[in-house]
N, C-alpha and C. Protein backbone atom coordinates (compact mmCIF):
# COMPACT_ATOMS: atom_id res chain seq x y z
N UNK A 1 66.35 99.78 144.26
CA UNK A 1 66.46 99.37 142.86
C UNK A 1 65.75 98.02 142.71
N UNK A 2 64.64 97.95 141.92
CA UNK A 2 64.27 96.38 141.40
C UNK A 2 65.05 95.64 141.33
N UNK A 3 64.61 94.15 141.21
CA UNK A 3 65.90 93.29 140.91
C UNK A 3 66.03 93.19 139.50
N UNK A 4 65.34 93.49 138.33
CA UNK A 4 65.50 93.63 136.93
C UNK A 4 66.56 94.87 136.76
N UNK A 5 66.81 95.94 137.09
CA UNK A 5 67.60 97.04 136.93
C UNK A 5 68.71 96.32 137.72
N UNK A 6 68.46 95.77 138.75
CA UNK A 6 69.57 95.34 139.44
C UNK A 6 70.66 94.60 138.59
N UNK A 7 69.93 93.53 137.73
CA UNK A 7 70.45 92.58 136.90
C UNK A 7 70.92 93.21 135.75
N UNK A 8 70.24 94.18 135.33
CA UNK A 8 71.08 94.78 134.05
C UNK A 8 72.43 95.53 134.51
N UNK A 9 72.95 96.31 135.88
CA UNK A 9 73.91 97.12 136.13
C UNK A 9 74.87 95.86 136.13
N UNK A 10 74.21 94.43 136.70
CA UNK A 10 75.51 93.39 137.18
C UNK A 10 75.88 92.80 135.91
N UNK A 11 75.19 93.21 134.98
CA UNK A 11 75.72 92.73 133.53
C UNK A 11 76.50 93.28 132.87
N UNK A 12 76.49 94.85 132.60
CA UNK A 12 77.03 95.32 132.57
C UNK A 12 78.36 95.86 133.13
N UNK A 13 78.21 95.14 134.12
CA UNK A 13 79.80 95.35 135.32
C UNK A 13 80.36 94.39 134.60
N UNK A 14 79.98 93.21 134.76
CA UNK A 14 80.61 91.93 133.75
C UNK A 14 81.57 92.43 132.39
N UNK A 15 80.35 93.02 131.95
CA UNK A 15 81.30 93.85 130.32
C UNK A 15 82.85 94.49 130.70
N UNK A 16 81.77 95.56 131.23
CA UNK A 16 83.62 96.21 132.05
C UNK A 16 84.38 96.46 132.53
N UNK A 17 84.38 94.96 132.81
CA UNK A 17 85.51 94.10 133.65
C UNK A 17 86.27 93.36 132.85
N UNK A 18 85.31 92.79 131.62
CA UNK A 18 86.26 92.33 130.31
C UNK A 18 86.61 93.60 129.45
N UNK A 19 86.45 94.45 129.81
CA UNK A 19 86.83 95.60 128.78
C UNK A 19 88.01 96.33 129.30
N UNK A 20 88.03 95.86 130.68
CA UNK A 20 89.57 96.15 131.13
C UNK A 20 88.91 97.74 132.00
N UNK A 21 88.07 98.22 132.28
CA UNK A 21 87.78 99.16 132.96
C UNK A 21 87.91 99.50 134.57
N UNK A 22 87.66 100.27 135.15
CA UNK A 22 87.66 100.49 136.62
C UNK A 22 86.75 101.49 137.00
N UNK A 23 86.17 102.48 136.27
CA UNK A 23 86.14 103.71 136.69
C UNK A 23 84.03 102.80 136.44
N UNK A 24 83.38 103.67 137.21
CA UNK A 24 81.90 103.25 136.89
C UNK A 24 80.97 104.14 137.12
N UNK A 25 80.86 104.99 135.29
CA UNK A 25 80.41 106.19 135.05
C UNK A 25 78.96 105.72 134.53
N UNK A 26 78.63 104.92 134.67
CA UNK A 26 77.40 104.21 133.40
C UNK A 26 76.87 103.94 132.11
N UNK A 27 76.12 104.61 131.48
CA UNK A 27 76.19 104.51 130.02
C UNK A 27 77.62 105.25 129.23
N UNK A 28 78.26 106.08 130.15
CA UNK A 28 79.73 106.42 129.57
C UNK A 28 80.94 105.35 129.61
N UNK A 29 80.32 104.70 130.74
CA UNK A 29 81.61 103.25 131.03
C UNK A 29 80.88 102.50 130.48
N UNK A 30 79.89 101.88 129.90
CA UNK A 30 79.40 101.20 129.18
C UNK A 30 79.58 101.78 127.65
N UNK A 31 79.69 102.54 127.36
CA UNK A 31 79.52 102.49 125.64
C UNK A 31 81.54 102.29 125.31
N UNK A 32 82.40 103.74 126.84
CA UNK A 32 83.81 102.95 126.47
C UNK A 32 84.31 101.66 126.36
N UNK A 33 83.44 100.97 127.33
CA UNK A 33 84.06 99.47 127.60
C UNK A 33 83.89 98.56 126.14
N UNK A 34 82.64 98.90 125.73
CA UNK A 34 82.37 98.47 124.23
C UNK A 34 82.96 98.78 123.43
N UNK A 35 83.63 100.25 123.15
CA UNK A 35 84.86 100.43 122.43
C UNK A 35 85.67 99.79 122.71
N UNK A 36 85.91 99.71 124.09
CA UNK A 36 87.92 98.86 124.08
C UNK A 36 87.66 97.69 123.65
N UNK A 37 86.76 97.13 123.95
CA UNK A 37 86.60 95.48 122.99
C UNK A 37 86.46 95.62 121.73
N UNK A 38 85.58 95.80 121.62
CA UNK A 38 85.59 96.54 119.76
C UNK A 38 87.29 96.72 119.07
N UNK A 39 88.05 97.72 119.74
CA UNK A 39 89.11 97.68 119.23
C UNK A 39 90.43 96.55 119.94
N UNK A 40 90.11 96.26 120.49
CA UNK A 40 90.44 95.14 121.01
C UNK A 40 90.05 93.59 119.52
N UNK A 41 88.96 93.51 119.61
CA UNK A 41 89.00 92.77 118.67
C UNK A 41 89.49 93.36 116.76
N UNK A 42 89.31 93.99 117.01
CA UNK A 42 89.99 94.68 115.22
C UNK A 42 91.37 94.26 115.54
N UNK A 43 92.19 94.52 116.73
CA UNK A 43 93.47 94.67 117.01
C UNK A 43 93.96 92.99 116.20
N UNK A 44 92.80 91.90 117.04
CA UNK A 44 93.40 90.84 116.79
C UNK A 44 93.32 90.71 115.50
N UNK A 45 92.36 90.77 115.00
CA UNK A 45 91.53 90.57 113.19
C UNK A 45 92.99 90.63 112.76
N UNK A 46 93.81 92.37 112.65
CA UNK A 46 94.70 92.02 111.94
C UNK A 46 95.68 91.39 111.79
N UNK A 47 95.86 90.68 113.14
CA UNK A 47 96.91 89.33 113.40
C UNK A 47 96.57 88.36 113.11
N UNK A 48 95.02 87.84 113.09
CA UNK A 48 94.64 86.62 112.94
C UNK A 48 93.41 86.37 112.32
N UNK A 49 93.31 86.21 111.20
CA UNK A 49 92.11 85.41 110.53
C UNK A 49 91.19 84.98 111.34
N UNK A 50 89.57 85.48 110.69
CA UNK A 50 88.46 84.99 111.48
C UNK A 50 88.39 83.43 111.09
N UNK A 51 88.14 82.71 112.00
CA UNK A 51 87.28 81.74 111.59
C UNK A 51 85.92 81.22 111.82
N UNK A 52 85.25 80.23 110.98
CA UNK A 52 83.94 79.95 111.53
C UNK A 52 83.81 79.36 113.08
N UNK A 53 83.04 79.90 114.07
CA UNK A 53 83.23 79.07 115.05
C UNK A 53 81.40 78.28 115.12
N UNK A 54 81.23 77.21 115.78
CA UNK A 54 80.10 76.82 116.22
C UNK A 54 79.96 76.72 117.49
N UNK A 55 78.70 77.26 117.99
CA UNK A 55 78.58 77.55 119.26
C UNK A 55 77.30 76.87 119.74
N UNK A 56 77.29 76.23 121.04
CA UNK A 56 75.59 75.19 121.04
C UNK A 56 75.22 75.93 122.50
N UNK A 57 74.20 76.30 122.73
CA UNK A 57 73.36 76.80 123.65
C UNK A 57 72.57 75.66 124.13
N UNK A 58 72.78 75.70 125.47
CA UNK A 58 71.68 74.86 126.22
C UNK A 58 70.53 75.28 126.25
N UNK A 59 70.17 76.69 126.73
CA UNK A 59 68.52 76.82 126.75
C UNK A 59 68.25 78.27 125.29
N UNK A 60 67.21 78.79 125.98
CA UNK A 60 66.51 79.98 125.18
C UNK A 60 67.66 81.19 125.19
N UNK A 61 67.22 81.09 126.85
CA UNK A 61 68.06 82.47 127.57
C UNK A 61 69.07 82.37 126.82
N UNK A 62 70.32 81.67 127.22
CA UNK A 62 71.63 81.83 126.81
C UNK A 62 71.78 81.92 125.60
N UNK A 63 70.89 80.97 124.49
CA UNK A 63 71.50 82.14 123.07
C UNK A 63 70.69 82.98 122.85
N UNK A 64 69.92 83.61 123.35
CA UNK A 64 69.38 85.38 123.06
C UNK A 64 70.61 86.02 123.74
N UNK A 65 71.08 85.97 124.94
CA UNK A 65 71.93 86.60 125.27
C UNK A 65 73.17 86.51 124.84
N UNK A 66 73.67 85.36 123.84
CA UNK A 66 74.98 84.98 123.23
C UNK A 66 74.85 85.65 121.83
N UNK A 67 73.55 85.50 121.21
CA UNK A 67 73.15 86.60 120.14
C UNK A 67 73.45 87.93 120.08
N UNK A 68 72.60 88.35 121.34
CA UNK A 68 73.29 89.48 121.72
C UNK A 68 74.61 90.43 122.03
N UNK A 69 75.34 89.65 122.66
CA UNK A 69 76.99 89.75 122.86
C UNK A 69 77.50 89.64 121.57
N UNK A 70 76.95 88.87 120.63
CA UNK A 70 78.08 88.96 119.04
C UNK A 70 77.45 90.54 118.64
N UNK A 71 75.92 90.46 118.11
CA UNK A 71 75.66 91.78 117.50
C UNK A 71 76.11 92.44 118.26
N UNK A 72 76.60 93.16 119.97
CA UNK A 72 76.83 94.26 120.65
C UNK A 72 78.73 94.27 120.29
N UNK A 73 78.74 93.27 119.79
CA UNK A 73 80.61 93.77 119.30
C UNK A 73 80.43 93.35 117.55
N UNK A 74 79.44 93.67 116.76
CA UNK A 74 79.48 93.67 115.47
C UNK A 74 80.02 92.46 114.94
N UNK A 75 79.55 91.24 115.53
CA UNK A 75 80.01 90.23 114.90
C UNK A 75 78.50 89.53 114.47
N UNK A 76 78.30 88.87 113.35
CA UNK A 76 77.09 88.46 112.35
C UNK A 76 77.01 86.84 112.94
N UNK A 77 76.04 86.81 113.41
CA UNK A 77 75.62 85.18 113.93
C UNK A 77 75.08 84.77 113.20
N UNK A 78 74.38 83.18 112.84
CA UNK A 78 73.71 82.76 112.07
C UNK A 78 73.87 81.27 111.96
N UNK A 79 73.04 81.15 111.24
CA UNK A 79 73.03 79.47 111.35
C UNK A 79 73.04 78.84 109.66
N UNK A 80 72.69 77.34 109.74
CA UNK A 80 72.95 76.73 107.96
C UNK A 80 71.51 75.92 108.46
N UNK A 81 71.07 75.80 107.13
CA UNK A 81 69.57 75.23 107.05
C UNK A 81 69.60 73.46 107.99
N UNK A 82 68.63 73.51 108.55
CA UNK A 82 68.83 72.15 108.81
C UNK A 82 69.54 71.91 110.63
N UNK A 83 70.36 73.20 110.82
CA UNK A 83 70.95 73.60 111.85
C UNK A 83 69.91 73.65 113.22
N UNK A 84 70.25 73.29 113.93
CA UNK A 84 69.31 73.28 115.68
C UNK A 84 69.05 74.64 115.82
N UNK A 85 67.97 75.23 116.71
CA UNK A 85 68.02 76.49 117.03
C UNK A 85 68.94 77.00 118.18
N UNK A 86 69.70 75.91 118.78
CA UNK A 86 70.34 75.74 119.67
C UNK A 86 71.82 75.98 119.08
N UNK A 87 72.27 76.11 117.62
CA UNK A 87 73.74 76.34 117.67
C UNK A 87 73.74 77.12 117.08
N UNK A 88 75.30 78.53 117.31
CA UNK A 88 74.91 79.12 116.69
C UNK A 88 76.43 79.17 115.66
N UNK A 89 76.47 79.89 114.50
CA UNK A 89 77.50 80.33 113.89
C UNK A 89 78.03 81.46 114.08
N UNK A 90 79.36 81.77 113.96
CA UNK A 90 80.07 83.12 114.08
C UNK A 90 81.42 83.02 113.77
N UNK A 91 81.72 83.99 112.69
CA UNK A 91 83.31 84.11 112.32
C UNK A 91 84.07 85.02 113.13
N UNK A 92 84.53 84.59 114.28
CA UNK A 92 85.54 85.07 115.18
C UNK A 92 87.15 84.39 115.04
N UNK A 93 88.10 85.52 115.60
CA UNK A 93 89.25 85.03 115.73
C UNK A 93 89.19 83.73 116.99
N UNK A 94 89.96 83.35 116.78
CA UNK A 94 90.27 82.37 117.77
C UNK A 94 90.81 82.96 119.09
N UNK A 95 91.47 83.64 118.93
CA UNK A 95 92.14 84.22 120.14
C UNK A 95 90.45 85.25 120.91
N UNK A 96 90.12 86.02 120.21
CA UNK A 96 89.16 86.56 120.86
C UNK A 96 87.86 85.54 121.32
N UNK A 97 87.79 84.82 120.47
CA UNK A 97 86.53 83.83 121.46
C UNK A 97 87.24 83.48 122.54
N UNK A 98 88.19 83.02 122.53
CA UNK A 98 89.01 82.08 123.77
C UNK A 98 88.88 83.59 125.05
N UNK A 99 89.43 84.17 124.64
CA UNK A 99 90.21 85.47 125.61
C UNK A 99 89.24 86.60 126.25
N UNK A 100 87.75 86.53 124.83
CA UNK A 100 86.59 87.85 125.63
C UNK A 100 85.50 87.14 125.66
N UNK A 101 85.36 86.43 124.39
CA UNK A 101 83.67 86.29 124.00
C UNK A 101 83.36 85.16 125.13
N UNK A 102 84.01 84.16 124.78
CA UNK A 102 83.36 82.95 125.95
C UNK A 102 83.74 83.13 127.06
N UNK A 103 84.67 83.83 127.66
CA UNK A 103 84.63 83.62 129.19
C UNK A 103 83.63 84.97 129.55
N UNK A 104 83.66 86.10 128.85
CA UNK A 104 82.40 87.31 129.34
C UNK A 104 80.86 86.59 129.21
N UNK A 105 80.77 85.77 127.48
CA UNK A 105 79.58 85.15 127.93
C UNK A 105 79.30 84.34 129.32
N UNK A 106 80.01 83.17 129.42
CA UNK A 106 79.76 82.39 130.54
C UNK A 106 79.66 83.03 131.95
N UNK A 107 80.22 84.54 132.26
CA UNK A 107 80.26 85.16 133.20
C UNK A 107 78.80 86.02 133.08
N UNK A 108 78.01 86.29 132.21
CA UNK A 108 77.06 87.09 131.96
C UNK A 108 75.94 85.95 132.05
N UNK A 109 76.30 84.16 131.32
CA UNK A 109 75.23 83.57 131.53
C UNK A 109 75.17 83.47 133.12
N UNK A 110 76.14 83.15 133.35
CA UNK A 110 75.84 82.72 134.97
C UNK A 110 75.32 83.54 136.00
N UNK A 111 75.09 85.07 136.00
CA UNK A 111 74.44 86.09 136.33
C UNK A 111 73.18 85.72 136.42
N UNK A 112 72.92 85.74 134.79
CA UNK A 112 71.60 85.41 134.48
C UNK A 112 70.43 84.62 134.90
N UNK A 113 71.52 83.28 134.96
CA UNK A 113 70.61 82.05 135.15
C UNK A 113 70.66 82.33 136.37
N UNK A 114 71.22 82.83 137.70
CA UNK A 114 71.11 83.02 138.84
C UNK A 114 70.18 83.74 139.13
N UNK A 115 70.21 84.75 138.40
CA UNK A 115 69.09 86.21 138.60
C UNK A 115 67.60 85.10 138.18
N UNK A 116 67.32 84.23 137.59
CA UNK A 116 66.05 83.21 137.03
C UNK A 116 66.12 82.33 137.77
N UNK A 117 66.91 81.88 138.57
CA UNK A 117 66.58 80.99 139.43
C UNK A 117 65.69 81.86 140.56
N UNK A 118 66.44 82.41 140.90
CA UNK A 118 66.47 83.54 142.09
C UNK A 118 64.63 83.86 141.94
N UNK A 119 64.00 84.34 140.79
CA UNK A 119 63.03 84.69 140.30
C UNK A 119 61.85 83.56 140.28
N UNK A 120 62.66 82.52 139.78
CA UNK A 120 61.73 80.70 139.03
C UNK A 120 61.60 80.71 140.92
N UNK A 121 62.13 80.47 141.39
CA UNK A 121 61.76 79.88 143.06
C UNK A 121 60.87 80.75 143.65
N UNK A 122 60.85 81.82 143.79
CA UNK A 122 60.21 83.47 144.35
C UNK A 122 59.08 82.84 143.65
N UNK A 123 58.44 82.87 142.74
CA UNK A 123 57.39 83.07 141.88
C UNK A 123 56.77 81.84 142.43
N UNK A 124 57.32 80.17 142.19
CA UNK A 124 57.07 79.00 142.43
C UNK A 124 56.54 78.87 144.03
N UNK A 125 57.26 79.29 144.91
CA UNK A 125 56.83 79.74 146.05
C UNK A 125 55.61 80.38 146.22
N UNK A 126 55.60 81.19 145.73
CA UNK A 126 54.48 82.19 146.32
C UNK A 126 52.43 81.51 145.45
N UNK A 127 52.94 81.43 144.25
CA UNK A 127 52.28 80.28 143.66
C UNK A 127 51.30 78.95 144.05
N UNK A 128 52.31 78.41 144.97
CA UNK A 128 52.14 77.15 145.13
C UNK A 128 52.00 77.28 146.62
N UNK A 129 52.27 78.34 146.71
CA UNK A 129 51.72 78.01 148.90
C UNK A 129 53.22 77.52 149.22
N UNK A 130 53.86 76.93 149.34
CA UNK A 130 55.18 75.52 149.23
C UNK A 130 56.55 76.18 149.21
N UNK A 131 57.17 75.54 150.27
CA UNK A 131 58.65 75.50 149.79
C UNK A 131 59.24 74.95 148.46
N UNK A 132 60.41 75.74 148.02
CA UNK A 132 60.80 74.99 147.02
C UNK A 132 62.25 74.15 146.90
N UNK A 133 62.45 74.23 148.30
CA UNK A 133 63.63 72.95 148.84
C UNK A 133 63.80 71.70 148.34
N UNK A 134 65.17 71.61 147.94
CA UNK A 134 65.60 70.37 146.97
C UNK A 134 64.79 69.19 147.76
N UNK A 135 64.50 67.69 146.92
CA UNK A 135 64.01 66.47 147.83
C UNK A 135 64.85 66.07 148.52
N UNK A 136 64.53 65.85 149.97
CA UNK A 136 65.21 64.92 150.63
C UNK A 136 65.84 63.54 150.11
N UNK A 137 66.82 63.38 150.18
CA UNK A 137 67.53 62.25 149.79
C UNK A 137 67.02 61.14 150.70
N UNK A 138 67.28 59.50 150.31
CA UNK A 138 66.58 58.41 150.76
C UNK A 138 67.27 57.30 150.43
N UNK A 139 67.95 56.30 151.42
CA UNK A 139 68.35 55.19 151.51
C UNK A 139 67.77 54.11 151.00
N UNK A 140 66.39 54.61 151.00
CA UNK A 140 64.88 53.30 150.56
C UNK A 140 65.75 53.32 149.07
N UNK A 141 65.89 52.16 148.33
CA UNK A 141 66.56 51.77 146.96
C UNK A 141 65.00 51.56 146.12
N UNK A 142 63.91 51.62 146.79
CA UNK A 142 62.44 50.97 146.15
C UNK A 142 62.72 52.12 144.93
N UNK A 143 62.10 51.18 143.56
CA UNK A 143 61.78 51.86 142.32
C UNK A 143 60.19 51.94 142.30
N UNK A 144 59.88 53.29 141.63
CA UNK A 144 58.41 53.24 141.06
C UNK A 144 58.15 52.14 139.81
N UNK A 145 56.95 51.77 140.00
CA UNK A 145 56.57 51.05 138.90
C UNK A 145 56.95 49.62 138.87
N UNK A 146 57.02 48.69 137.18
CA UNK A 146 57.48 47.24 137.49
C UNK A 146 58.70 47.60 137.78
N UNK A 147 59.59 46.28 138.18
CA UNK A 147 61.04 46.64 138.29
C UNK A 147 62.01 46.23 138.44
């Protein structure tokens, strides 16, 4: 298996694992797992009022993929004029951001950015002739430049 297919099955495990699943049928445990959240979140709706939440993304990746996770459970993202491309809006319950959305995101970013590191070094490597091993650390206190 590539490591791109690779990365999409480990994403998807992520899902349904927050979807409360076990069984790993594929696009059948993937579209249920999306139901049980789905109704999972309606469940809360009727206990608890959405509210606006704001959400800030560090890079690209993570809000395409945080974009993604609202539209894949029917929730409407968006932003107000003037707004960073970096934050985003979304009327979620409180209980469900706390309980699916942010800890599945942060479990799906961290995949991610691993699977791009994993990739950014491979590539940088091969590229550059060169290791891509952190710098050696150094006792010398000397600054570049005046000082």
């Amino acid at each position: 298996m590539d490591s791109e297919a690779e990365l999409v099955a480990r994403l998807k495990k992520v899902e349904a694992l927050f979807a409360g699943t076990t069984f790993d049928g594929e696009r059948t445990a993937a579209q249920s797992a999306r139901e049980r959240i789905l109704a999972r979140l309606r469940a809360v709706e009727e206990a608890e009022p959405a509210i606006e939440l704001r959400f800030s993304m560090p890079d690209v990746w993570s809000r395409s993929l945080f974009l993604a996770l609202l539209r894949r459970y029917e929730i409407r993202p968006y932003r107000y004029p003037r707004q960073r491309r970096t934050t985003v809006m979304a009327r979620v319950t409180q209980t469900f951001a706390e309980e699916v959305l942010v800890p599945e995101f942060q479990q799906l970013q961290a995949t991610l950015h691993e699977h791009l590191a994993s990739v950014t070094q491979r590539v940088v490597a091969e590229a550059m002739e060169a290791s891509t091993e952190e710098a050696d650390e150094s006792d010398d206190q000397r600054t570049l430049g005046p000082g």
